[in-house]
Protein backbone atom coordinates (compact mmCIF):
# COMPACT_ATOMS: atom_id res chain seq x y z
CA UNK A 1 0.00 0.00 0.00
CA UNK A 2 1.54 3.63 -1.11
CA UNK A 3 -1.21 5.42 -0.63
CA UNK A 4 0.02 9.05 1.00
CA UNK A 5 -1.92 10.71 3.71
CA UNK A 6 -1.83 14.23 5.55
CA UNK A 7 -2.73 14.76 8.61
CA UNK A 8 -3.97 18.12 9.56
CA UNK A 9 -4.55 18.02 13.23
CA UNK A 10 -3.77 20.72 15.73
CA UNK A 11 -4.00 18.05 18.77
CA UNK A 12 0.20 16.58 19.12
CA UNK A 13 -1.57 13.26 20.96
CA UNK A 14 -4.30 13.01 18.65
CA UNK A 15 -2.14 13.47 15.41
CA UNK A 16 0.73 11.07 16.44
CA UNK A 17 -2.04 8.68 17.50
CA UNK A 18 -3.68 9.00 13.81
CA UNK A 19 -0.49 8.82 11.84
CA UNK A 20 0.67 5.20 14.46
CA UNK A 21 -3.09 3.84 12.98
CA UNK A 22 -2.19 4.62 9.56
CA UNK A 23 1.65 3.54 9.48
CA UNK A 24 0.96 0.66 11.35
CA UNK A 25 -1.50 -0.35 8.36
CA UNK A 26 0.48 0.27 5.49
CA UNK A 27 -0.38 4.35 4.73
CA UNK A 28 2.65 6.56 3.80
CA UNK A 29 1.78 9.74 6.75
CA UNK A 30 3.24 12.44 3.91
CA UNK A 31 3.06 14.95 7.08
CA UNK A 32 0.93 16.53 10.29
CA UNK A 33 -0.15 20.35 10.06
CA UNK A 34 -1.64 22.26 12.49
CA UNK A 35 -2.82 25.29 10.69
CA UNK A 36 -3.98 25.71 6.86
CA UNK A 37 -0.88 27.48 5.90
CA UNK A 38 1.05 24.49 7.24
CA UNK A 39 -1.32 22.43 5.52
CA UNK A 40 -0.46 24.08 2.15
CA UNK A 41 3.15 24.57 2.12
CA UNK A 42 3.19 20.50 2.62
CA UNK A 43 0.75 19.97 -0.18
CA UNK A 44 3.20 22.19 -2.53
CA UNK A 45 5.87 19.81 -1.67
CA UNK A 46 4.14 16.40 -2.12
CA UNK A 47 0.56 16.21 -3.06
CA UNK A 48 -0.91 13.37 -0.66
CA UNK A 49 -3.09 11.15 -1.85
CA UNK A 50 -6.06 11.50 0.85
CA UNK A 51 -6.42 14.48 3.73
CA UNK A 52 -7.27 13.98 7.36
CA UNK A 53 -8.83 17.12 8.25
CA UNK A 54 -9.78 18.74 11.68
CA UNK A 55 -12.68 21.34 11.75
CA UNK A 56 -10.90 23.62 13.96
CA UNK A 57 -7.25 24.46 13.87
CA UNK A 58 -4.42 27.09 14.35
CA UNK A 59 -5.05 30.60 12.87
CA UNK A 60 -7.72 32.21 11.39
CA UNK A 61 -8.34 29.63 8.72
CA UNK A 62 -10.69 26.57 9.53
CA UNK A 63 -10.50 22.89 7.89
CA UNK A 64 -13.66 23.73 5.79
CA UNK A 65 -11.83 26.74 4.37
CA UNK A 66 -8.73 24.48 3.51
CA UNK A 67 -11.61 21.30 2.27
CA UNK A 68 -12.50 24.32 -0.56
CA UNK A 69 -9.17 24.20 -1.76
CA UNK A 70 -8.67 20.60 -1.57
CA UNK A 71 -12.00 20.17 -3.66
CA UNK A 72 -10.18 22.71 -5.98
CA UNK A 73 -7.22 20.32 -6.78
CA UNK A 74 -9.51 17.12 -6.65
CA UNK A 75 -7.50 15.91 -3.84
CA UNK A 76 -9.98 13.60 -1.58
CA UNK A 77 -10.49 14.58 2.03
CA UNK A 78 -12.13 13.26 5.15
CA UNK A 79 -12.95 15.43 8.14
CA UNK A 80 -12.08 14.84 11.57
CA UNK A 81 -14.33 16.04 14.28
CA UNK A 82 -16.02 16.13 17.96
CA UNK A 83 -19.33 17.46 18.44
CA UNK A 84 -19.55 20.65 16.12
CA UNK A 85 -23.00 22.30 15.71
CA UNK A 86 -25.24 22.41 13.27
CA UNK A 87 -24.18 25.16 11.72
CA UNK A 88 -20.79 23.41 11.27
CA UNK A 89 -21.89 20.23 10.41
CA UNK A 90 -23.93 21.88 6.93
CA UNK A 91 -20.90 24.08 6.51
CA UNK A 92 -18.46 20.36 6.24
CA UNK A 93 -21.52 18.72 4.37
CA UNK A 94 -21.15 21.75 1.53
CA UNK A 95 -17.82 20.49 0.98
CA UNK A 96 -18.56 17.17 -0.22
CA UNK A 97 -16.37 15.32 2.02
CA UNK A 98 -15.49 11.43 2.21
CA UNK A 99 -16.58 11.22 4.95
CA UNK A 100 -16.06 11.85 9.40
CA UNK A 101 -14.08 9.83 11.59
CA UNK A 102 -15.19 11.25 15.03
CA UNK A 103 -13.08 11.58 17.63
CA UNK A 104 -11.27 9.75 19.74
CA UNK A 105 -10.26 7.20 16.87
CA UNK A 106 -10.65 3.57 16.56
CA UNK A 107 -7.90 1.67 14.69
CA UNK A 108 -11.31 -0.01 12.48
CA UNK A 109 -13.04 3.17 12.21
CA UNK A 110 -10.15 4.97 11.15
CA UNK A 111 -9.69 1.96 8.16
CA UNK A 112 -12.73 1.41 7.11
CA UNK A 113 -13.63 5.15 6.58
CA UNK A 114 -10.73 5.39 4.55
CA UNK A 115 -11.78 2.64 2.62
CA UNK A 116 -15.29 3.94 1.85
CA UNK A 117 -13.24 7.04 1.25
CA UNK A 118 -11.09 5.65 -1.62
CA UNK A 119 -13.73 4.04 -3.54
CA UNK A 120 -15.72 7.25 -3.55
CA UNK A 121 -13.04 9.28 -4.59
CA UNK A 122 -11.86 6.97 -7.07
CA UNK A 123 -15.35 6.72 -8.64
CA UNK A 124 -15.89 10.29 -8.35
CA UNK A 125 -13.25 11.01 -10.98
CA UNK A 126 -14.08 8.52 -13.69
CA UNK A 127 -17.01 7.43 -15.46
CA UNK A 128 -19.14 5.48 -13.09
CA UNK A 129 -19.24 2.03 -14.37
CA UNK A 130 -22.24 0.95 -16.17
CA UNK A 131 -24.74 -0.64 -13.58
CA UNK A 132 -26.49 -3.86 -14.65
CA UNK A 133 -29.57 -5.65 -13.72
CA UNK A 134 -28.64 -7.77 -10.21
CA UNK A 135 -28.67 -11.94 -11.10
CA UNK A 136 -31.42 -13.60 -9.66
CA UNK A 137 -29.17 -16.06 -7.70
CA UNK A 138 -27.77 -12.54 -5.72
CA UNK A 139 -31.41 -10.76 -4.95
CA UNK A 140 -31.86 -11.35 -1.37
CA UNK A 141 -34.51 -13.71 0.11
CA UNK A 142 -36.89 -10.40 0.44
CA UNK A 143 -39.85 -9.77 -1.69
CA UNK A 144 -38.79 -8.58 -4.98
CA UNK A 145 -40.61 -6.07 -5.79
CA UNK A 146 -39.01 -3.46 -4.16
CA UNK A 147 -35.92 -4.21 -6.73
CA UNK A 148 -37.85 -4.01 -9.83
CA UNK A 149 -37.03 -1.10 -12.28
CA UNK A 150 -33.79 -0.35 -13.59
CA UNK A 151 -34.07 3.66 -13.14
CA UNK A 152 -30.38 5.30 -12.77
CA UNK A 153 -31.59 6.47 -8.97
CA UNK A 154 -32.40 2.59 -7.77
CA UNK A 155 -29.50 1.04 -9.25
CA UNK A 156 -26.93 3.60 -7.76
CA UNK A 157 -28.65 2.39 -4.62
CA UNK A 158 -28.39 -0.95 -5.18
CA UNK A 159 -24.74 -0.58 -5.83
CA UNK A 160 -24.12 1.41 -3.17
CA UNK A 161 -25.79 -1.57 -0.82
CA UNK A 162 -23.35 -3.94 -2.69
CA UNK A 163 -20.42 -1.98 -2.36
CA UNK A 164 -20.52 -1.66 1.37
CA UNK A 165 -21.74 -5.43 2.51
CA UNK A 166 -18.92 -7.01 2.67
CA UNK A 167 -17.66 -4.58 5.35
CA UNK A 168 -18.50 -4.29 9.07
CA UNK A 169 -19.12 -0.50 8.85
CA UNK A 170 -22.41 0.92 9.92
CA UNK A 171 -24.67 1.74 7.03
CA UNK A 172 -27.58 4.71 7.41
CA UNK A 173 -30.20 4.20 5.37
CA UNK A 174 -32.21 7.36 4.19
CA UNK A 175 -35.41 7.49 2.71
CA UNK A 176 -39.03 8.11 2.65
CA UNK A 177 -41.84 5.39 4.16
CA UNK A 178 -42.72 2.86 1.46
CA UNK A 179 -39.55 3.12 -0.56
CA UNK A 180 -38.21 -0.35 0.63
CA UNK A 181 -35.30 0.45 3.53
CA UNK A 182 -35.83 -2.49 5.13
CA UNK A 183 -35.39 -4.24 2.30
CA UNK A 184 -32.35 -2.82 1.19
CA UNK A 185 -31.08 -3.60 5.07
CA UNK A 186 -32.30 -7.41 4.34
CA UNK A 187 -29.88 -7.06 0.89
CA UNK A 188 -27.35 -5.79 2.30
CA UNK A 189 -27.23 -8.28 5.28
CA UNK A 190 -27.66 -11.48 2.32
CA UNK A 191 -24.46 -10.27 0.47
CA UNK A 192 -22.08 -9.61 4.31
CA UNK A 193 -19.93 -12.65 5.75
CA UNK A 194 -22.78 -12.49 8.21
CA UNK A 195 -25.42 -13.55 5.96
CA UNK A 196 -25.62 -17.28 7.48
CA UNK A 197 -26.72 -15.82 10.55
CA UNK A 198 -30.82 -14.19 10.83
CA UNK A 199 -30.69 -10.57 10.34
CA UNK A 200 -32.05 -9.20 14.14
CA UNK A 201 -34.65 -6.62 13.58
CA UNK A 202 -35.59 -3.83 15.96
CA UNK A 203 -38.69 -0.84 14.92
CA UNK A 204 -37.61 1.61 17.42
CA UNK A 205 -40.99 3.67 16.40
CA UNK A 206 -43.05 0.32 17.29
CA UNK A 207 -42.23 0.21 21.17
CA UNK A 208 -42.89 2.51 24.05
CA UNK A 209 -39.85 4.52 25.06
CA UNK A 210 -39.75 2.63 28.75
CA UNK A 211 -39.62 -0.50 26.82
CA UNK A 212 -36.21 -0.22 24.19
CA UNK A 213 -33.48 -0.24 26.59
CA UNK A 214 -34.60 -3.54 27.58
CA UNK A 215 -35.11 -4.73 24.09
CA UNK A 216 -31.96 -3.87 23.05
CA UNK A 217 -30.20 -4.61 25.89
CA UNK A 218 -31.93 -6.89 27.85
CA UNK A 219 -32.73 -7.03 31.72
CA UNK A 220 -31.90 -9.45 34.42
CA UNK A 221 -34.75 -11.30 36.71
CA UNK A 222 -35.48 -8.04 39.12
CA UNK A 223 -34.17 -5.60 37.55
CA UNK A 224 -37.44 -3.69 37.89
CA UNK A 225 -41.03 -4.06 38.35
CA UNK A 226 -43.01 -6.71 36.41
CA UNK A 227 -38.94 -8.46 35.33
CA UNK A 228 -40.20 -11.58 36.32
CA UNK A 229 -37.45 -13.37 33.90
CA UNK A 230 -34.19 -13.18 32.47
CA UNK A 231 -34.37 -11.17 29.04
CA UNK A 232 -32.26 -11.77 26.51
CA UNK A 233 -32.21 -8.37 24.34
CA UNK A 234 -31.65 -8.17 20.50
CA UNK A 235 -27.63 -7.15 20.97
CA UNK A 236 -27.00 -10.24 22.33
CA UNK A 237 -29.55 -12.59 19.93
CA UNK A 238 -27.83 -10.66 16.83
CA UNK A 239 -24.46 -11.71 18.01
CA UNK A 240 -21.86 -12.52 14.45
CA UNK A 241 -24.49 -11.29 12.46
CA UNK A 242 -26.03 -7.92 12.14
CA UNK A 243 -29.05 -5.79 14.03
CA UNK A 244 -31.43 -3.49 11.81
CA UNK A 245 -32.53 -0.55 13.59
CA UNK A 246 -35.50 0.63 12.00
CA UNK A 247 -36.76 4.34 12.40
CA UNK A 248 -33.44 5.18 14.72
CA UNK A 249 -34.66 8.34 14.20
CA UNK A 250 -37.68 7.64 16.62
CA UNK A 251 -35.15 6.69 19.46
CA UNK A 252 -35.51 8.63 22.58
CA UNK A 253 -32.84 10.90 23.41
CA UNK A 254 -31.44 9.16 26.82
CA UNK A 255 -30.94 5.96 25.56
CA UNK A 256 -29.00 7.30 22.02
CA UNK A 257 -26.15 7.55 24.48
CA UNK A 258 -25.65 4.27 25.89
CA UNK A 259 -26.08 3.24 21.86
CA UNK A 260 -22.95 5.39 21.08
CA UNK A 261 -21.33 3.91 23.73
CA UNK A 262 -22.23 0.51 22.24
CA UNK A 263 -21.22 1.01 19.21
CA UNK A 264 -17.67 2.50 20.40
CA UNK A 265 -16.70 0.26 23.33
CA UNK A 266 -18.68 -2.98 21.68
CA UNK A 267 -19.86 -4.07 24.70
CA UNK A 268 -22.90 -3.79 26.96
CA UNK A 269 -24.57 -5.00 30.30
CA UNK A 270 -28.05 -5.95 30.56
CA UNK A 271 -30.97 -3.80 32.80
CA UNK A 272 -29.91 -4.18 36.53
CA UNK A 273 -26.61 -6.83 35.63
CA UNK A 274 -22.92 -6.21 36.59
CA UNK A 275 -21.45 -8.25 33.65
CA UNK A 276 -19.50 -6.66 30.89
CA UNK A 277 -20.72 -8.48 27.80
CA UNK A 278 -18.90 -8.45 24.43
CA UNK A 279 -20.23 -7.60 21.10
CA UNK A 280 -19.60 -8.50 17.28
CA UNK A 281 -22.36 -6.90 15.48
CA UNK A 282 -23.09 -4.76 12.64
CA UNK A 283 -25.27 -2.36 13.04
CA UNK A 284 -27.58 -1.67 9.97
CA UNK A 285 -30.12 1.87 10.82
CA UNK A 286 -32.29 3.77 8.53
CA UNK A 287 -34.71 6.56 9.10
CA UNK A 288 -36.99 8.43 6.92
CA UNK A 289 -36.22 11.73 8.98
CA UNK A 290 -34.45 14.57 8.68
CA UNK A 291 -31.84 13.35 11.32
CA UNK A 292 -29.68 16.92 10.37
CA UNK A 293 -33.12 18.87 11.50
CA UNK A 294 -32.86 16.57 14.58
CA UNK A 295 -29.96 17.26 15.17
CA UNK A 296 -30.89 21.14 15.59
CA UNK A 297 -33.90 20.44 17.67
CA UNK A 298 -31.87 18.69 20.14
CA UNK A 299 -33.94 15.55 19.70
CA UNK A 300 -30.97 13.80 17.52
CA UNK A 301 -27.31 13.13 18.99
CA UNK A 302 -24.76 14.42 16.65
CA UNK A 303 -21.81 12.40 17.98
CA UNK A 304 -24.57 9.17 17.33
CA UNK A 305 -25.41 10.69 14.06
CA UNK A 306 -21.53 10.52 12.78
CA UNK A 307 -21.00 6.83 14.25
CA UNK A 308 -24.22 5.66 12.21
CA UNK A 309 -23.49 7.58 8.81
CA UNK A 310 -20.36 6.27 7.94
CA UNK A 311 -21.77 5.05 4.62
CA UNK A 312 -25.39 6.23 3.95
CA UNK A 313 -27.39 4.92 1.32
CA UNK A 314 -30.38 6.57 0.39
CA UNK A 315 -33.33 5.02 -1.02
CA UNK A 316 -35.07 7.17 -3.53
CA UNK A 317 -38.92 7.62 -3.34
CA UNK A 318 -41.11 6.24 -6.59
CA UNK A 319 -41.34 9.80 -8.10
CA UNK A 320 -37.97 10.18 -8.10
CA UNK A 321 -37.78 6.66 -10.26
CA UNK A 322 -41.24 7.01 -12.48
CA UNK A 323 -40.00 4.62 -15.24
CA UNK A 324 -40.36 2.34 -12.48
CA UNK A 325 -43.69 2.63 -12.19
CA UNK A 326 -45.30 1.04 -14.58
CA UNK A 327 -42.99 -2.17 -14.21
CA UNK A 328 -44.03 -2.11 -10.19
CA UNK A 329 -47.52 -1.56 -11.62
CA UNK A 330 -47.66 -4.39 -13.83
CA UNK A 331 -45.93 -7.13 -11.18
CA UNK A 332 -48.65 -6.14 -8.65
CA UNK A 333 -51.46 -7.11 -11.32
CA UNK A 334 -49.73 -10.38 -11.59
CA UNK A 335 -49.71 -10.75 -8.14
CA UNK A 336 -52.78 -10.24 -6.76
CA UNK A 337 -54.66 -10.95 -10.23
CA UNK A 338 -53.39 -14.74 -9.43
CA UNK A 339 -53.81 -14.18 -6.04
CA UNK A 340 -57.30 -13.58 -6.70
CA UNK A 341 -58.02 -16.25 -9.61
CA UNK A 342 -58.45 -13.34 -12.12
CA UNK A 343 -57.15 -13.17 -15.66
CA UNK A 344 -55.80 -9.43 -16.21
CA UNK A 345 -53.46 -8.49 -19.17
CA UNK A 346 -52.65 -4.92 -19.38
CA UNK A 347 -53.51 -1.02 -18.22
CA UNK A 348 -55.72 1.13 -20.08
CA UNK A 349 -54.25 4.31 -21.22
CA UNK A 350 -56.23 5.86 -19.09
CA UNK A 351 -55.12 4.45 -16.34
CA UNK A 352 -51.60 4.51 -17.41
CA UNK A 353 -51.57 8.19 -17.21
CA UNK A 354 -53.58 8.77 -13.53
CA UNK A 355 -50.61 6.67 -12.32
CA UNK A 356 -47.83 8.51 -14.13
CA UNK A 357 -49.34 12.02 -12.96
CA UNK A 358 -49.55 10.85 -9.29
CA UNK A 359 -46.68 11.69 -7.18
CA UNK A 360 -47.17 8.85 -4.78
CA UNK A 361 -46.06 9.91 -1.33
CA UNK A 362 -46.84 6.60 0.05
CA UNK A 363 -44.26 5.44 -2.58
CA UNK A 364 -44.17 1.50 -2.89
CA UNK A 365 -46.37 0.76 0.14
CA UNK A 366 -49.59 2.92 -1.46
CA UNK A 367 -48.68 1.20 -5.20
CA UNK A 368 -49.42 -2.05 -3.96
CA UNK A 369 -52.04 -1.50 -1.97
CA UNK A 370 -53.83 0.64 -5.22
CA UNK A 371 -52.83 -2.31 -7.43
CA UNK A 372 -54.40 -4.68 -4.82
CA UNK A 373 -57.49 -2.65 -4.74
CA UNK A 374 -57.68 -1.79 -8.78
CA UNK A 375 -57.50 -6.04 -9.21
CA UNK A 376 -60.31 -6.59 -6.84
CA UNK A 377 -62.80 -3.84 -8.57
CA UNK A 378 -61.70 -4.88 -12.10
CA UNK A 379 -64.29 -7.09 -13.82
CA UNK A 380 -62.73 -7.56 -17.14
CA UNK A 381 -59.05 -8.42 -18.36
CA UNK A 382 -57.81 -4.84 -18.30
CA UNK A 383 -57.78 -1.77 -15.74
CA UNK A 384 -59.30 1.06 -17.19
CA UNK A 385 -59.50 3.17 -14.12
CA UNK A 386 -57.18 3.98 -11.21
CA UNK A 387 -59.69 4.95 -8.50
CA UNK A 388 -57.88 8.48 -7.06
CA UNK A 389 -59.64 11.11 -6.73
CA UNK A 390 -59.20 14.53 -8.66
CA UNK A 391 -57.91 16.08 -5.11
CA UNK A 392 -55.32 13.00 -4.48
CA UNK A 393 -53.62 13.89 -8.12
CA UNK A 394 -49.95 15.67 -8.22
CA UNK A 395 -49.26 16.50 -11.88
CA UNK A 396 -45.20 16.26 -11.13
CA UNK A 397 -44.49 18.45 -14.32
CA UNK A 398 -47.81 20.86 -14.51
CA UNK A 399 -46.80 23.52 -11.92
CA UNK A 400 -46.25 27.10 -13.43
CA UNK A 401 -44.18 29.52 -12.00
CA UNK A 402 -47.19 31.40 -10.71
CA UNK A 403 -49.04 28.71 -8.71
CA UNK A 404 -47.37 27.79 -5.17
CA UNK A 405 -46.18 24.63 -4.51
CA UNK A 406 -46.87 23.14 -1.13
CA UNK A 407 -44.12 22.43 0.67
CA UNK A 408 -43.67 17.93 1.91
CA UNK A 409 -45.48 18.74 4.79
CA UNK A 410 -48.44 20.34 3.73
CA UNK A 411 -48.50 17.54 0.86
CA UNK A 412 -48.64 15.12 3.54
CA UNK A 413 -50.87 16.75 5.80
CA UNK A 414 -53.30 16.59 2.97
CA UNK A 415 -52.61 12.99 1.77
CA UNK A 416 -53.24 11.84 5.56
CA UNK A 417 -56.46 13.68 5.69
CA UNK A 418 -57.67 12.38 2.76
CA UNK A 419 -56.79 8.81 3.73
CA UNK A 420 -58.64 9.39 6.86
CA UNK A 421 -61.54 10.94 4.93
CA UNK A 422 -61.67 7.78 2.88
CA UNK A 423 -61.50 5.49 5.81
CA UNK A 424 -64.66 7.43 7.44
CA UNK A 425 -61.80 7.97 10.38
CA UNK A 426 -60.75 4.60 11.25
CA UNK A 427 -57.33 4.53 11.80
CA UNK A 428 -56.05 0.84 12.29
CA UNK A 429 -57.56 -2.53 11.71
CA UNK A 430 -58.93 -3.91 8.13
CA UNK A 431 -60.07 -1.40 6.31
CA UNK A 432 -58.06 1.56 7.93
CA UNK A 433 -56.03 4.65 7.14
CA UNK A 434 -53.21 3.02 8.47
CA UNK A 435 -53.72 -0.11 5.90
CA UNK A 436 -54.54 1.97 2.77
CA UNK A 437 -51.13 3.83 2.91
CA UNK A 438 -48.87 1.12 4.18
CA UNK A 439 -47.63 2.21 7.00
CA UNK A 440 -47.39 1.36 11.11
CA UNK A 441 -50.27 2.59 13.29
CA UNK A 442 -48.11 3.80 15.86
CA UNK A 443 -46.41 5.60 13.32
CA UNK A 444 -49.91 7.08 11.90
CA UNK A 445 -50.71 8.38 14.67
CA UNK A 446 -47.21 9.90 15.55
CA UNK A 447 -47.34 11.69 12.16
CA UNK A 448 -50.87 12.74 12.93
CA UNK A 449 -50.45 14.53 16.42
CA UNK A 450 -47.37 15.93 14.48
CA UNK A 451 -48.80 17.67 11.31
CA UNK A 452 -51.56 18.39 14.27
CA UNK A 453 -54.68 17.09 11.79
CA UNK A 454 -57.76 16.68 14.06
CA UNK A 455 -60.17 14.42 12.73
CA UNK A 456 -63.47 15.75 14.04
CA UNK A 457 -62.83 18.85 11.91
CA UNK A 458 -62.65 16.51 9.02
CA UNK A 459 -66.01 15.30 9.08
CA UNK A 460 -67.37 18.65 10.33
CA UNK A 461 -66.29 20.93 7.25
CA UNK A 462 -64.48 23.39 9.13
C-alpha cells in the first residue's frame, strides 16, 4: 500500500495517534499540520493522496476553508471532528467530504472510513461504471418487488448496498416510508460474511420509550417491576451477524447515548446486571427523517449521528424513479390478479396516465395496496380506471411559475387527511387509514399529532 496521507490536526496526541493507525496499516503519513498554511506549504511539496482534516485548527483559517481548496485540486479529504454544531456540520456537508471519523479514533473506524473514502473518490473522478440488472441467484430472500425497475436512482442504490456489505461498517439508510429500507437492510445483510446468521430486527418507532433499553439490551430477573425473567435483548440474539434498527430516528434521546457507547466500546450489560458483555455486530439503521433537522432540535445526537453515517445509502422515493412505475404496476397485477383467480393483461391508457401524474407519497407501500385494490374492482381483463380522486392527483411536471407549490409537509398533511376521509376515520384494523397507505399505526398516529390534523374537523367541514 503507497497510498500518502496528511494529517492536519492541531491536537500533538491526537495526530501522532492518527499517523501510528495509519503507518501501522500500510499508509505513507506524507506529514501533520496544524494550521492551513502548514497544511499548504506540505501539499506544494508532495501532493498526498487523501487528507485527514480537523474542523478547527491554528489561525484564522478553519478545515472547511482548507476542504474548498482541496476540492479545488480534486485531492480527496475526510474530516475529523467532535461534536460541532449544526451550523458546522452543513458548513463540512457543503464540501462534499469522504466522509467523518469522530473523535477519539478507533484503529477499524479509522480503516474502514478510509476505505469507503477511496472508492468514492476513485469513482468520483471517472465514469461510473455501467450498472447492470442484479442476477437472480444474488437478490436477497426479500420480496422482490421493491428491486424491480432499472431507473439510474435505484441502481446507484443498489450498488451502493453492494459496495458496502462485505464490510462491518455501519450503514444509514435514508429514505421516505414505502420506498423499501428495510429491504435494502435485508440485501445488504444477504451479500455480508454475516449472511448465514438471521438478520435481528428492531422498529424503534413500534415500542414505548420505557420498553427499548430492555429490548436492546436486555434485563436481568429483578431488575425492575413486572422483570419476572431473564431477558435476553436483540444485541446479544444478533451476536456474528447484524441488528437493523428501524426508524433510529424515533429513538428517545437518553438511551442514544448508551447506543454510542455501544457502538464504540462494543460491549454492553443488561438492565440491573454487573457483567460486561462483548459484542460482534453490525449495526444496519435507517430513518426516513431529517436526522440533520434533529440534530438542531436537540432531539438527535450528533456524535450518534456521525457513528451511524459512515456510509449512507439513500433510497429514492417512486417519483424520483417514475420509469419504475409502470414495471411495479404491472408485477402487482400479476400478483394479486393470481392471487385472486383473475385473468388481467394490461392497463388502459387511461389508467396509465392517472398513475404517471400521481406523485405517490406513500411510494411502494400505497402502489401495492392501489394495485391490490384496482385487481379486486376490475371485472374484465384490463384496468381502465385507477380509482384516485381529482384532489389526491400531483401532476409532477404541470406547476407554473405562478401557482405555489406546497411544501412535503403540507403535501402530507393533505394525503393523511384524505386517507382518513376515505376510511370514514378509522385509523387501524382492516379497512383503515393506516392499511390503505402502508404504513405502522403507531407511526400514523405519531405523524398525525405531528402535522396536528384533528379528525373531528374533518367530518365537520371546518
Amino acid at each position: 500500500m503507497s497510498q500518502k496521507i496528511l494529517i492536519v490536526e492541531d491536537q500533538f496526541i491526537e495526530a501522532n495517534n492518527l499517523q501510528m493507525i495509519l503507518e501501522k496499516s500500510g499508509y505513507v503519513v506524507s506529514g501533520i499540520a496544524r494550521s492551513v498554511k502548514a497544511a499548504l506549504d506540505l501539499i506544494a511539496r508532495s501532493t498526498p493522496d487523501m487528507v485527514l482534516l480537523d474542523i478547527f485548527l491554528q489561525g484564522d483559517l478553519t478545515g472547511i476553508d482548507l476542504a474548498r481548496i482541496l476540492r479545488q485540486k480534486h485531492i480527496g479529504f475526510v474530516y475529523l471532528s467532535a461534536n460541532s454544531n449544526k451550523p458546522t456540520l452543513d458548513a463540512a456537508k457543503a464540501t462534499h467530504p469522504y466522509g467523518f471519523l469522530v473523535k477519539p479514533y478507533r484503529e477499524k473506524d479509522v480503516l474502514v472510513t478510509l476505505d469507503v473514502a477511496w472508492y468514492l473518490h476513485a469513482h468520483n473522478q471517472q465514469p461510473h461504471p455501467a450498472v447492470k440488472e442484479l442476477p437472480a441467484n444474488r437478490r436477497p430472500t426479500a420480496p422482490v418487488h421493491a428491486f424491480i425497475g432499472n431507473s439510474p436512482a435505484l441502481l446507484k442504490a443498489l450498488q451502493m448496498a453492494e459496495t458496502v456489505a462485505a464490510s462491518d461498517t455501519s450503514v444509514l439508510i435514508l429514505g421516505e416510508s414505502g420506498t423499501g429500507k428495510e429491504l435494502v437492510a435485508r440485501y445488504i445483510h444477504h451479500l455480508s460474511k454475516r449472511h448465514t446468521q438471521a438478520l435481528v430486527t428492531v422498529n424503534c418507532a413500534a415500542l414505548p420509550a420505557n420498553l427499548i433499553e430492555s429490548e436492546l439490551f436486555g434485563h436481568e430477573r429483578g431488575a425492575f417491576t413486572g422483570a419476572v425473567d431473564k431477558r435476553i435483548g436483540k444485541f446479544e440474539q444478533a451476536a456474528g451477524s447484524s441488528l437493523f434498527l428501524d426508524e433510529i430516528g424515533e429513538m428517545p434521546f437518553d438511551l442514544q447515548a448508551k447506543l454510542l457507547r455501544v457502538l464504540q466500546e462494543k460491549e454492553i450489560e443488561r438492565i440491573g446486571g454487573r457483567e460486561v458483555i462483548q459484542t460482534d455486530v453490525r449495526i444496519i439503521a435507517a430513518t426516513n427523517r431529517n436526522l440533520e433537522k434533529e440534530i438542531a432540535d436537540g432531539r438527535f445526537r450528533l456524535d450518534l449521528y456521525y457513528r451511524l453515517n459512515v456510509f449512507p445509502v439513500y433510497m429514492p422515493a417512486l417519483r424520483e424513479r417514475p420509469e419504475d412505475i409502470l414495471p411495479l404496476a404491472r408485477h402487482f397485477i400479476q400478483q394479486f390478479a393470481q392471487e385472486n383467480h383473475k385473468v388481467i393483461n394490461d392497463l388502459a391508457p387511461k389508467a396509465v396516465e392517472t398513475l404517471l401524474q400521481y406523485s405517490w407519497p406513500g411510494n411502494i407501500r400505497e402502489l401495492e395496496n392501489m394495485m391490490e385494490r384496482c385487481v379486486l374492482l376490475c371485472t374484465g381483463d384490463t384496468i381502465r380506471e385507477i380509482p384516485l380522486t381529482q384532489k389526491n392527483l400531483y401532476p409532477v411536471a404541470a406547476f407554473s411559475d405562478e401557482q405555489k407549490i406546497k411544501t412535503i409537509a403540507e403535501n402530507e398533511r393533505d394525503h393523511i387527511a384524505a386517507a382518513l376521509k376515505q376510511c370514514n376515520g378509522k385509523i387501524f384494523g382492516k379497512g383503515g387509514a393506516a392499511e390503505l397507505l402502508g404504513i405502522n399505526v403507531s407511526t400514523l398516529n405519531s405523524r398525525i399529532k405531528k402535522l396536528g390534523i384533528e379528525k373531528h374537523r374533518l367530518f365537520s367541514g371546518e
